[in-house]
PDB file of N, CA and C in Angstrom:
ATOM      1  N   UNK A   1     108.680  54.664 143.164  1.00  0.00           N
ATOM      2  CA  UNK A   1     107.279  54.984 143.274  1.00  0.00           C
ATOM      3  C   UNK A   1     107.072  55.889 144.485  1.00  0.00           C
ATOM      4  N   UNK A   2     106.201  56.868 144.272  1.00  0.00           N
ATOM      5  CA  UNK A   2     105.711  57.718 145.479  1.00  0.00           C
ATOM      6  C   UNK A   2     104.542  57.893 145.721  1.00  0.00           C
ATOM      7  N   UNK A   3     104.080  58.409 146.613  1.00  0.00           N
ATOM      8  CA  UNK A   3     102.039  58.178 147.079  1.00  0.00           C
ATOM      9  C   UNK A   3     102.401  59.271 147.480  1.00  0.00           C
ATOM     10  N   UNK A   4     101.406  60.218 146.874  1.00  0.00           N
ATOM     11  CA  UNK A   4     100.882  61.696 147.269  1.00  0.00           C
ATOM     12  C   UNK A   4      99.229  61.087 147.854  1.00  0.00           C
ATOM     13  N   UNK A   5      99.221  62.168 148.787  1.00  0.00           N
ATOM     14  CA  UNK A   5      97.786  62.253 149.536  1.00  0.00           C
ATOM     15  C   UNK A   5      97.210  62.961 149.176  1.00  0.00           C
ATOM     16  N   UNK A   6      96.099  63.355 148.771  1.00  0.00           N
ATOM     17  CA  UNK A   6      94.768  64.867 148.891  1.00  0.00           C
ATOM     18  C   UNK A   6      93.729  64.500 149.902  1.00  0.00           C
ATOM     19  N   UNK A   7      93.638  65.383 150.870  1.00  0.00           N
ATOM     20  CA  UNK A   7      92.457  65.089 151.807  1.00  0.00           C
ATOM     21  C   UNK A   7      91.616  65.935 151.491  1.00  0.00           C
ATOM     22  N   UNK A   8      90.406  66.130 151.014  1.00  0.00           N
ATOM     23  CA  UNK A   8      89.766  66.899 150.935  1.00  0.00           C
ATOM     24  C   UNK A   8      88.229  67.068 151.634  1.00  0.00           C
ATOM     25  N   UNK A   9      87.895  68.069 152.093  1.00  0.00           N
ATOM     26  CA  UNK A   9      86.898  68.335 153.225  1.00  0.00           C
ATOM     27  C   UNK A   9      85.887  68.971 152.422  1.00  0.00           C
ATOM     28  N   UNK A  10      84.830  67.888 152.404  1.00  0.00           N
ATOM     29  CA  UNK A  10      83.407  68.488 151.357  1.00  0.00           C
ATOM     30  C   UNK A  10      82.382  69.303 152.540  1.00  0.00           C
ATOM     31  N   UNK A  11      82.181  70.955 152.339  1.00  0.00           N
ATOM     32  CA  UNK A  11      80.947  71.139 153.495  1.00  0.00           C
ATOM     33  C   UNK A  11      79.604  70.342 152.696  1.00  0.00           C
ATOM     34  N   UNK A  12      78.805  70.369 153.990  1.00  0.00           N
ATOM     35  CA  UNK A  12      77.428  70.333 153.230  1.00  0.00           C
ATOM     36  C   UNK A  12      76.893  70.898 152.610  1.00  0.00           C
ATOM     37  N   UNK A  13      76.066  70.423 151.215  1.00  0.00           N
ATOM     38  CA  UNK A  13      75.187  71.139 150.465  1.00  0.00           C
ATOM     39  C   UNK A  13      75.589  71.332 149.446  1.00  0.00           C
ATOM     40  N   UNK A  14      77.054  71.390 149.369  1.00  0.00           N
ATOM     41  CA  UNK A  14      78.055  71.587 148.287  1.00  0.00           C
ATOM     42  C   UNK A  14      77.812  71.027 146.646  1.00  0.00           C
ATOM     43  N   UNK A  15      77.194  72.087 145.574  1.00  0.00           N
ATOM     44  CA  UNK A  15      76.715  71.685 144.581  1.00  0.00           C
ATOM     45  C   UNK A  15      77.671  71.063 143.626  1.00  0.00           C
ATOM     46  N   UNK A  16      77.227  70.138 142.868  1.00  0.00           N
ATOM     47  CA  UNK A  16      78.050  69.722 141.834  1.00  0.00           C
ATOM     48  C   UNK A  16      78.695  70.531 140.599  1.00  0.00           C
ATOM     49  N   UNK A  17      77.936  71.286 140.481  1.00  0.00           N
ATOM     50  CA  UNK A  17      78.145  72.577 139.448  1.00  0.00           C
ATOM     51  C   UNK A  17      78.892  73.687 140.375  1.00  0.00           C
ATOM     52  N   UNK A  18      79.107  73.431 141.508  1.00  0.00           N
ATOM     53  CA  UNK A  18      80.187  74.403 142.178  1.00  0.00           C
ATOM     54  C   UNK A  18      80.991  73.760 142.637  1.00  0.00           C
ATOM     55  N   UNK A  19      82.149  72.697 142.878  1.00  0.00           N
ATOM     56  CA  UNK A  19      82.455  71.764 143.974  1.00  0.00           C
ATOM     57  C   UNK A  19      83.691  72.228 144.349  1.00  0.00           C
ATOM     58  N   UNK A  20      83.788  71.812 145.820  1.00  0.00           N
ATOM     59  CA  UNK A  20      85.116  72.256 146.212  1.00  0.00           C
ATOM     60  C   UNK A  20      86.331  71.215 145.341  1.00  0.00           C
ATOM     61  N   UNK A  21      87.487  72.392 145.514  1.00  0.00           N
ATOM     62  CA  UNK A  21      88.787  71.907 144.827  1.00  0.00           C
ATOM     63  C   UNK A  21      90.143  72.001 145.830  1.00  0.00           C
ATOM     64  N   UNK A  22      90.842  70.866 145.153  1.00  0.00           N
ATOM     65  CA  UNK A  22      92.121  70.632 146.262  1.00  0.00           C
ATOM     66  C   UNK A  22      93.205  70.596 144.779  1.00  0.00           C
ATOM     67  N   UNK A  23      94.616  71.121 145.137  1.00  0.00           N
ATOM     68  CA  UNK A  23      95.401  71.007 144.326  1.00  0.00           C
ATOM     69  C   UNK A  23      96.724  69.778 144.997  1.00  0.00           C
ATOM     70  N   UNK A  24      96.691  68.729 144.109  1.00  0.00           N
ATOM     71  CA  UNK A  24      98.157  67.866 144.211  1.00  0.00           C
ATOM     72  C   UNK A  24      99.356  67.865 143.908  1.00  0.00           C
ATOM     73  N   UNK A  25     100.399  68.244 144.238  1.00  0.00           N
ATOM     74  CA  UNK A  25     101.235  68.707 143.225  1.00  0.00           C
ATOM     75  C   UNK A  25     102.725  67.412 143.452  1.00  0.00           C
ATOM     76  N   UNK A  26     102.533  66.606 142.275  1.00  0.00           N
ATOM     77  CA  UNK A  26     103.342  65.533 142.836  1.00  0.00           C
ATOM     78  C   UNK A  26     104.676  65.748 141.598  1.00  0.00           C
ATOM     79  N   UNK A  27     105.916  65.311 141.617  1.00  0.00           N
ATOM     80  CA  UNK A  27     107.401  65.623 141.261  1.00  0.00           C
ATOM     81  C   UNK A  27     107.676  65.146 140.081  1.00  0.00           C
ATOM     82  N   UNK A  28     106.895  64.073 140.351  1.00  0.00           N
ATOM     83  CA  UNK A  28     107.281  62.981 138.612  1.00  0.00           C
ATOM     84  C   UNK A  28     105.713  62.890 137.891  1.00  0.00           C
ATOM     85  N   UNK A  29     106.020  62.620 136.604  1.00  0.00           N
ATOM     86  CA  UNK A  29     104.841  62.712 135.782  1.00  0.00           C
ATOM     87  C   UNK A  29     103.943  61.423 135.847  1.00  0.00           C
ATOM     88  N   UNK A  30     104.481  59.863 136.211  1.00  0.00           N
ATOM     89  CA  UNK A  30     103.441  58.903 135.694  1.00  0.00           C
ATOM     90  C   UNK A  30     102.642  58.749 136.886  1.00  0.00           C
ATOM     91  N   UNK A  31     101.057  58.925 136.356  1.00  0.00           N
ATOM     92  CA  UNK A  31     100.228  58.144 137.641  1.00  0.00           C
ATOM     93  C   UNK A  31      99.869  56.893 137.272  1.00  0.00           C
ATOM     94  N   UNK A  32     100.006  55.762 138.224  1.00  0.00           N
ATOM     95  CA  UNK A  32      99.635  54.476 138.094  1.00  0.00           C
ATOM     96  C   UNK A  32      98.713  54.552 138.171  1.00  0.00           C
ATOM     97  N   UNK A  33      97.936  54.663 139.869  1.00  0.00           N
ATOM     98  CA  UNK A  33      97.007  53.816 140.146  1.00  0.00           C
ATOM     99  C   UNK A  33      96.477  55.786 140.886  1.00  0.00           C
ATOM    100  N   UNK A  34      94.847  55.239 141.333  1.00  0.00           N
ATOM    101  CA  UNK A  34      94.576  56.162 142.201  1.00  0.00           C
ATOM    102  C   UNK A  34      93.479  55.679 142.888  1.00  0.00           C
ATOM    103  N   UNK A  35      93.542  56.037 144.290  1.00  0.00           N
ATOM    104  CA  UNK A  35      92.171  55.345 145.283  1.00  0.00           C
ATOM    105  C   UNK A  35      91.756  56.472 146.311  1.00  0.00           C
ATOM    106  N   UNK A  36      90.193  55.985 146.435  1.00  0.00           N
ATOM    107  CA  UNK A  36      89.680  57.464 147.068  1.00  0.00           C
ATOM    108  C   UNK A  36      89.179  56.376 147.737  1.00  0.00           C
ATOM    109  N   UNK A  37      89.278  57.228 149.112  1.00  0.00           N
ATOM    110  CA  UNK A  37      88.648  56.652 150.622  1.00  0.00           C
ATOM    111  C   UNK A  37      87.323  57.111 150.889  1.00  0.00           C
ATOM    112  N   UNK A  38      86.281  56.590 150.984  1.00  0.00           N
ATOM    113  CA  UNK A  38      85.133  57.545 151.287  1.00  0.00           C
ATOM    114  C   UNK A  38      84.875  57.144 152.751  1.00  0.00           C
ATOM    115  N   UNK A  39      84.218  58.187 153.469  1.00  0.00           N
ATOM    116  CA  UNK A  39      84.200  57.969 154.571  1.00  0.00           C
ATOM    117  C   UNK A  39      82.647  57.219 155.229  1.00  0.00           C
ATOM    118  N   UNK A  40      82.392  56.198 156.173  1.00  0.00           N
ATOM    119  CA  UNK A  40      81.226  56.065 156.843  1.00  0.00           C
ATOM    120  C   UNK A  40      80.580  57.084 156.734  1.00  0.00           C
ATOM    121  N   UNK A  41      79.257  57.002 156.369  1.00  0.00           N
ATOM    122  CA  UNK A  41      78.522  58.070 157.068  1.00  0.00           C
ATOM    123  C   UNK A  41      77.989  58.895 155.958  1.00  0.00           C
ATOM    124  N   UNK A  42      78.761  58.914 154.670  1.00  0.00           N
ATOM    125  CA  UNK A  42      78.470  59.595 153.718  1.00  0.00           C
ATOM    126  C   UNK A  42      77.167  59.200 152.500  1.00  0.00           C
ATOM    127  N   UNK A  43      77.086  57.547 152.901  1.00  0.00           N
ATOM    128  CA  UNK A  43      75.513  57.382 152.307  1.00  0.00           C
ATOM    129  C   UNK A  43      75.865  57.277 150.409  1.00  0.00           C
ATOM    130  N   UNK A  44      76.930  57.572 149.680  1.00  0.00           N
ATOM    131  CA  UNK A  44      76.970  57.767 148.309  1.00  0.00           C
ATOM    132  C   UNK A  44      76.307  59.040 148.341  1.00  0.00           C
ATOM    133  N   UNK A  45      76.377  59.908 148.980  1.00  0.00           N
ATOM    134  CA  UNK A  45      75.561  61.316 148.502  1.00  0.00           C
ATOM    135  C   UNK A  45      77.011  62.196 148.532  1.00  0.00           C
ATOM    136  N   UNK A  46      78.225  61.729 149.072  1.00  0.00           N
ATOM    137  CA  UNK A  46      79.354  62.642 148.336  1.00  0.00           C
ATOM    138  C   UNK A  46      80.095  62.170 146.954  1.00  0.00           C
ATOM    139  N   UNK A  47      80.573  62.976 146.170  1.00  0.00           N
ATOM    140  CA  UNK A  47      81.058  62.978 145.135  1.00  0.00           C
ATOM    141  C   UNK A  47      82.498  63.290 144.870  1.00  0.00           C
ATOM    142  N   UNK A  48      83.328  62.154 143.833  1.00  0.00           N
ATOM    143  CA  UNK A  48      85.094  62.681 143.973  1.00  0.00           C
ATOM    144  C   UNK A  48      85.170  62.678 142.132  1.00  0.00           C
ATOM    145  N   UNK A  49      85.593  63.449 141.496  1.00  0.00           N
ATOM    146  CA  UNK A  49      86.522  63.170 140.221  1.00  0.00           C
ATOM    147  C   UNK A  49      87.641  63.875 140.329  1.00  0.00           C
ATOM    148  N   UNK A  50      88.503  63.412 139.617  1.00  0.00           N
ATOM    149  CA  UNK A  50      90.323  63.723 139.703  1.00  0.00           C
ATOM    150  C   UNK A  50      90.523  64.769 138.363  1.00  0.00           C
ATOM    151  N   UNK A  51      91.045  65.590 137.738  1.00  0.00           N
ATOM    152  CA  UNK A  51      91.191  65.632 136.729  1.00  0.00           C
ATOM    153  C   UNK A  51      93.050  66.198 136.762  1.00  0.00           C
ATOM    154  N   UNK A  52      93.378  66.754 135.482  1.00  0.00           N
ATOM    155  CA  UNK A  52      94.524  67.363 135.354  1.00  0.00           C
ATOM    156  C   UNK A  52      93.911  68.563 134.358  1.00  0.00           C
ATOM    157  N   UNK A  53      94.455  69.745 135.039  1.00  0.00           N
ATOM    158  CA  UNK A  53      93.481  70.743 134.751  1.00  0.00           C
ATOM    159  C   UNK A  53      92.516  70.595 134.675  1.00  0.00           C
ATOM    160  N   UNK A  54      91.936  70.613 133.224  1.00  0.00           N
ATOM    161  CA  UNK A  54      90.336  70.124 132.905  1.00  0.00           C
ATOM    162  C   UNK A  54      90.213  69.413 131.969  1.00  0.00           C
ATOM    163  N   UNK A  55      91.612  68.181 132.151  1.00  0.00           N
ATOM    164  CA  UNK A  55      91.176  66.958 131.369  1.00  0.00           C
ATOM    165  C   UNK A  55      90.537  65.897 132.567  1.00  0.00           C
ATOM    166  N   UNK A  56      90.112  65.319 132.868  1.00  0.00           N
ATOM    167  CA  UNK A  56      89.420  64.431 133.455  1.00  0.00           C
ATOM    168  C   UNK A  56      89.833  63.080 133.386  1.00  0.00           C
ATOM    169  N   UNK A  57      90.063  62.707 134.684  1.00  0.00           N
ATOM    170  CA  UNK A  57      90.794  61.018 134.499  1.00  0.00           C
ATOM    171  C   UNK A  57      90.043  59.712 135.116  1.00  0.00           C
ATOM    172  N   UNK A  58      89.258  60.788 136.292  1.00  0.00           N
ATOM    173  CA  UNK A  58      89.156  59.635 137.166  1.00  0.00           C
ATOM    174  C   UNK A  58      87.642  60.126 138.056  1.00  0.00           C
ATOM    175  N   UNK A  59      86.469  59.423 137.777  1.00  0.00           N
ATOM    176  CA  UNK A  59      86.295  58.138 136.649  1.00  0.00           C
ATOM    177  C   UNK A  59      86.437  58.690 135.215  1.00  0.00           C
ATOM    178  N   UNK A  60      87.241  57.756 134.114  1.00  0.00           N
ATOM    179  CA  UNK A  60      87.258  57.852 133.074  1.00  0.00           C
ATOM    180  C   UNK A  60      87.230  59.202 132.774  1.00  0.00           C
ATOM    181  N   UNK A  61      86.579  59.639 131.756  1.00  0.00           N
ATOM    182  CA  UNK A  61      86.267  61.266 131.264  1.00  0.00           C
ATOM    183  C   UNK A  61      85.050  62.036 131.878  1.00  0.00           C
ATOM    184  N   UNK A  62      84.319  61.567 132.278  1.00  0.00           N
ATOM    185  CA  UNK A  62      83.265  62.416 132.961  1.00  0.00           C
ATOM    186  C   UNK A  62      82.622  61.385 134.386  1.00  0.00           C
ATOM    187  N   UNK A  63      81.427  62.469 135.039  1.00  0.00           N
ATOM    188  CA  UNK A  63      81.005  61.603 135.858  1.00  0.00           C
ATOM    189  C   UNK A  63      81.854  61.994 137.295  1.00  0.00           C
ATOM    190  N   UNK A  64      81.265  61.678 138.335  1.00  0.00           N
ATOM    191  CA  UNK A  64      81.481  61.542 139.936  1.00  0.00           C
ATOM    192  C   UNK A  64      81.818  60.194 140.355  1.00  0.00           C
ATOM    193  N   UNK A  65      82.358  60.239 140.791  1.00  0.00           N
ATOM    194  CA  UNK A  65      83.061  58.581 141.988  1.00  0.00           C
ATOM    195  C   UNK A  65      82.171  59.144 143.383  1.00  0.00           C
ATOM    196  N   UNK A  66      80.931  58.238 143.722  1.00  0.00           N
ATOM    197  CA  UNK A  66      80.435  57.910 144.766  1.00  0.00           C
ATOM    198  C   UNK A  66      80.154  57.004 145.969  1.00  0.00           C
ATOM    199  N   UNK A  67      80.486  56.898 146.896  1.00  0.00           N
ATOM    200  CA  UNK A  67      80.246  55.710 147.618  1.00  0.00           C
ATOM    201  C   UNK A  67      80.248  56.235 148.985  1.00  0.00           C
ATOM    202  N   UNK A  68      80.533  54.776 149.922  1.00  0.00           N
ATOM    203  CA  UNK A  68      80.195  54.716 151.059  1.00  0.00           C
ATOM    204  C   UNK A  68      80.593  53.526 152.136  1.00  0.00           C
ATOM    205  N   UNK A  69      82.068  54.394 152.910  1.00  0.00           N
ATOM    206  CA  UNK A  69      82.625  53.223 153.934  1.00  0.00           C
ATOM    207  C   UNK A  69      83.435  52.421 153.216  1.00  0.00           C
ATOM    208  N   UNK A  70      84.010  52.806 152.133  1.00  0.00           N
ATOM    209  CA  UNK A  70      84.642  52.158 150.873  1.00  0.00           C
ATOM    210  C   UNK A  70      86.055  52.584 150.256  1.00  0.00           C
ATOM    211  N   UNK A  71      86.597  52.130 149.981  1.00  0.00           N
ATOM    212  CA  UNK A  71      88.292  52.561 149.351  1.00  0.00           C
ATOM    213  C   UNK A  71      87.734  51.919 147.532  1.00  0.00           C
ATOM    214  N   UNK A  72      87.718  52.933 146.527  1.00  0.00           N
ATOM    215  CA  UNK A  72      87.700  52.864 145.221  1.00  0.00           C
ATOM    216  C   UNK A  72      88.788  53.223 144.552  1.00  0.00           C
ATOM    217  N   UNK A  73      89.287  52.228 143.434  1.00  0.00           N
ATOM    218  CA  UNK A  73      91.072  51.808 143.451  1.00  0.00           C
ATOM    219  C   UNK A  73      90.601  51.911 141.704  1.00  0.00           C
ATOM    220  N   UNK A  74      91.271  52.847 141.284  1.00  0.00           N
ATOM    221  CA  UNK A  74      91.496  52.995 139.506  1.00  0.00           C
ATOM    222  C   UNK A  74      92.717  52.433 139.280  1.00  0.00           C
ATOM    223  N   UNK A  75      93.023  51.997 137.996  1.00  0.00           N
ATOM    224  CA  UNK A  75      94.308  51.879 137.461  1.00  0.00           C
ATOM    225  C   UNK A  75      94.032  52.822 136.219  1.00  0.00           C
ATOM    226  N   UNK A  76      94.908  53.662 136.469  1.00  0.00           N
ATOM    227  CA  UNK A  76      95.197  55.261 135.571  1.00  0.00           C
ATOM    228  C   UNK A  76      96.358  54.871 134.173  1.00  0.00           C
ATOM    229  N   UNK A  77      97.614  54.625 134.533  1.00  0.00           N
ATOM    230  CA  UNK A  77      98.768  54.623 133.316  1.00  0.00           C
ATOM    231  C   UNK A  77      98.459  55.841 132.721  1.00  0.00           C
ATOM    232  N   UNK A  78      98.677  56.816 133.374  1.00  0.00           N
ATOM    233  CA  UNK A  78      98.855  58.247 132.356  1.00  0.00           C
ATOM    234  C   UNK A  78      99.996  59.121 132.776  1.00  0.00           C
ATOM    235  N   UNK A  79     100.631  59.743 131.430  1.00  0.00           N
ATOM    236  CA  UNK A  79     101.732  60.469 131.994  1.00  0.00           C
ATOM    237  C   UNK A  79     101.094  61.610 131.671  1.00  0.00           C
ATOM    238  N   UNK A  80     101.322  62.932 132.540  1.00  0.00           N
ATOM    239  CA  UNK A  80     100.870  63.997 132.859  1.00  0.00           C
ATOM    240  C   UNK A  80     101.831  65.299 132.261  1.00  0.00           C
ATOM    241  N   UNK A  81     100.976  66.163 131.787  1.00  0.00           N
ATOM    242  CA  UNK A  81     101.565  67.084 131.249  1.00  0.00           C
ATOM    243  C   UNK A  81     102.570  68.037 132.160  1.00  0.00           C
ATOM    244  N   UNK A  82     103.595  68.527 131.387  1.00  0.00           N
ATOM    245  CA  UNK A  82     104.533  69.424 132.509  1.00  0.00           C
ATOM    246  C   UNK A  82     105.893  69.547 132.350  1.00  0.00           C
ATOM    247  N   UNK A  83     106.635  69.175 133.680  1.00  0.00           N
ATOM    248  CA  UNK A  83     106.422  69.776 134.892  1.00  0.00           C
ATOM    249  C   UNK A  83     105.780  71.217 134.961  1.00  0.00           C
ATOM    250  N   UNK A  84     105.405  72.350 136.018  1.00  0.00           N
ATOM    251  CA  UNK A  84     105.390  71.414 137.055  1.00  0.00           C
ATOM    252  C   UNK A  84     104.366  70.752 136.360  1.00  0.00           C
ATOM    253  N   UNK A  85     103.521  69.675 137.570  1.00  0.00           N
ATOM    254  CA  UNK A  85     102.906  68.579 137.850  1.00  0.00           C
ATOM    255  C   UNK A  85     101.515  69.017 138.527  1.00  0.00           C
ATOM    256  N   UNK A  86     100.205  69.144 138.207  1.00  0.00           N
ATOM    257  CA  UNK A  86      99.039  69.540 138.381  1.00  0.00           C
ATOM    258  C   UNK A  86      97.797  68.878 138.857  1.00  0.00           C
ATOM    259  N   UNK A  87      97.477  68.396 139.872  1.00  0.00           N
ATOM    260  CA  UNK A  87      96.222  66.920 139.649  1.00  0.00           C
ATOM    261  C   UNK A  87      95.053  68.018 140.926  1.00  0.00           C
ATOM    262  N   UNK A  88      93.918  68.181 140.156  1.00  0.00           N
ATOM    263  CA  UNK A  88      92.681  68.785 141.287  1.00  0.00           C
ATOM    264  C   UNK A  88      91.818  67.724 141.136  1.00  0.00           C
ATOM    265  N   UNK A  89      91.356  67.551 142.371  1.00  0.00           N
ATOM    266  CA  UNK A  89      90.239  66.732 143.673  1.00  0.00           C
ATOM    267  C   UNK A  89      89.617  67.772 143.461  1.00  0.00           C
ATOM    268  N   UNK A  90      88.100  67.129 143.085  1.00  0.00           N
ATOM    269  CA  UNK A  90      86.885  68.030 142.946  1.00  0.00           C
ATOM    270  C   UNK A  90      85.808  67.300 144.131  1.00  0.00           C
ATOM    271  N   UNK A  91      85.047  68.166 144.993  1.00  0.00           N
ATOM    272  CA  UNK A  91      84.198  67.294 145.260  1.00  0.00           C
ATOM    273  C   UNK A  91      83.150  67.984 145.526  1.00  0.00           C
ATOM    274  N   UNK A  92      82.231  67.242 145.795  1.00  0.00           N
ATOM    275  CA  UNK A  92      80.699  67.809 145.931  1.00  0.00           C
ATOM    276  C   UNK A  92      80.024  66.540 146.780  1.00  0.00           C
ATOM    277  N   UNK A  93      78.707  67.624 147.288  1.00  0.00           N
ATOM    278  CA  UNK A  93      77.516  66.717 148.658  1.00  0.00           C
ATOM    279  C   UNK A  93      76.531  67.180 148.877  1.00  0.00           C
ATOM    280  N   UNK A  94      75.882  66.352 148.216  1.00  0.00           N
ATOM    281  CA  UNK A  94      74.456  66.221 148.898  1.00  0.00           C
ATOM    282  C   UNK A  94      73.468  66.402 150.422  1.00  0.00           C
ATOM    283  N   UNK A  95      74.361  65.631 150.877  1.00  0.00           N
ATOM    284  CA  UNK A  95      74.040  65.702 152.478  1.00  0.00           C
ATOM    285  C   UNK A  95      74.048  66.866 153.286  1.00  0.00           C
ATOM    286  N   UNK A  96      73.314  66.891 153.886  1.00  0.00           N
ATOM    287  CA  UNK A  96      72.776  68.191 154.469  1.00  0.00           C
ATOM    288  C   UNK A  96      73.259  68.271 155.993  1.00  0.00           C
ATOM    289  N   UNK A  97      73.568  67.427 156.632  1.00  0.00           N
ATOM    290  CA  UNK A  97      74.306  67.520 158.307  1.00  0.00           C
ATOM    291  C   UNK A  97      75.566  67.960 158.418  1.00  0.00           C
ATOM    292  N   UNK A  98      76.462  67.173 157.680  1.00  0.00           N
ATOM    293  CA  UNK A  98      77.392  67.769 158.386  1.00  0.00           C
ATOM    294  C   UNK A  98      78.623  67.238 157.254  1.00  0.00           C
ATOM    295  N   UNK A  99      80.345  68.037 156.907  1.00  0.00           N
ATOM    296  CA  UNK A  99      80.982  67.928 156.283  1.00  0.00           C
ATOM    297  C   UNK A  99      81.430  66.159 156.187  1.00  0.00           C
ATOM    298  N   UNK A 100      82.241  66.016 155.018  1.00  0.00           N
ATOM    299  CA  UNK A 100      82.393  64.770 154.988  1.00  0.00           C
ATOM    300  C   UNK A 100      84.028  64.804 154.484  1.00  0.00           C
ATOM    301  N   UNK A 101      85.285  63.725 154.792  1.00  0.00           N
ATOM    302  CA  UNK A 101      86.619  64.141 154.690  1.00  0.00           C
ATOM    303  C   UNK A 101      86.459  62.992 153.357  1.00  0.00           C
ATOM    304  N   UNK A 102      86.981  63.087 152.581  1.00  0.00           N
ATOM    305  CA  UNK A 102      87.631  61.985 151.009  1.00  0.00           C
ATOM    306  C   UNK A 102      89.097  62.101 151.250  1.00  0.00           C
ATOM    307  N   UNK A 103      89.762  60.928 151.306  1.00  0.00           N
ATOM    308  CA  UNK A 103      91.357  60.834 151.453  1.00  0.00           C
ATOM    309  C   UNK A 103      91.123  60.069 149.122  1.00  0.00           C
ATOM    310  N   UNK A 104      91.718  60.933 148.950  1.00  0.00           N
ATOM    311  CA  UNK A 104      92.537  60.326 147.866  1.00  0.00           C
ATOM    312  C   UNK A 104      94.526  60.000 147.164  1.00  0.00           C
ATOM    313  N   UNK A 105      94.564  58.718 147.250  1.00  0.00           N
ATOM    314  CA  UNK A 105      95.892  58.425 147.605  1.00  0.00           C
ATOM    315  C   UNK A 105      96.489  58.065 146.104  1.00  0.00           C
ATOM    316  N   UNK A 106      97.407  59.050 145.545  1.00  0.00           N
ATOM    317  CA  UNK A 106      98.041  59.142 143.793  1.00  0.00           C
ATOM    318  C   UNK A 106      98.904  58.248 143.860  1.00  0.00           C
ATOM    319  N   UNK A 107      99.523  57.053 143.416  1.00  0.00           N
ATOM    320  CA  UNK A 107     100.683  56.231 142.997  1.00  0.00           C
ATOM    321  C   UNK A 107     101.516  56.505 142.007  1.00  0.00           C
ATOM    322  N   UNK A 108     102.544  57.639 142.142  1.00  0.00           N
ATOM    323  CA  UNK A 108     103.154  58.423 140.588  1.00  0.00           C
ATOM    324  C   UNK A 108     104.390  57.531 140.665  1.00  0.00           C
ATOM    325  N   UNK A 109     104.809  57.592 139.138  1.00  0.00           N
ATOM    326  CA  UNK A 109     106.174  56.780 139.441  1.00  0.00           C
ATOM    327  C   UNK A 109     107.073  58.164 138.612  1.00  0.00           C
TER     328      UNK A 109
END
């Protein structure tokens, strides 16, 4: 088993219909599990979904993962198309002060 990281840095204001993107690029195809860290401070006004290309995994098929001061833990079981190996962190924010960091942590086997 291996744990890939994506940290990804949402600025403010950052629309959902535009959201920033991070690319993962992990060695082996199965993802177990996947958990996104949200940071204090963020109120649920930032937003995380996972996809592979533009299939969508995480949450489920559509939709934003929101929260606040919180670690949110999926169990995935999907093997991924490839090699190589492809996973984008999308995110988006509401909040208007100041950037917000999302650690999301992949469990591939």
């Amino acid at each position: 088993m291996a744990l890939y990281e994506g940290v990804i840095t949402i600025p403010p204001r950052t629309a959902a219909d535009n959201p920033v993107e991070i690319i993962v690029r992990p060695l082996t195809s199965f993802i177990k599990n996947v958990s996104i860290l949200f940071p204090g401070g963020s109120l649920g006004l930032v937003g995380v979904k996972i996809s592979e290309d533009n299939r969508q995994f995480a949450p489920m098929s559509s939709g934003w993962i929101r929260d606040n001061d919180k670690t949110v833990t999926f169990q995935v079981n999907r093997n991924m198309q490839g090699p190589p190996y492809r996973i984008l962190i999308h995110g988006f924010s509401l909040a208007s002060d100041w950037p917000h960091t999302v650690i999301v942590r992949l469990e591939v086997t």
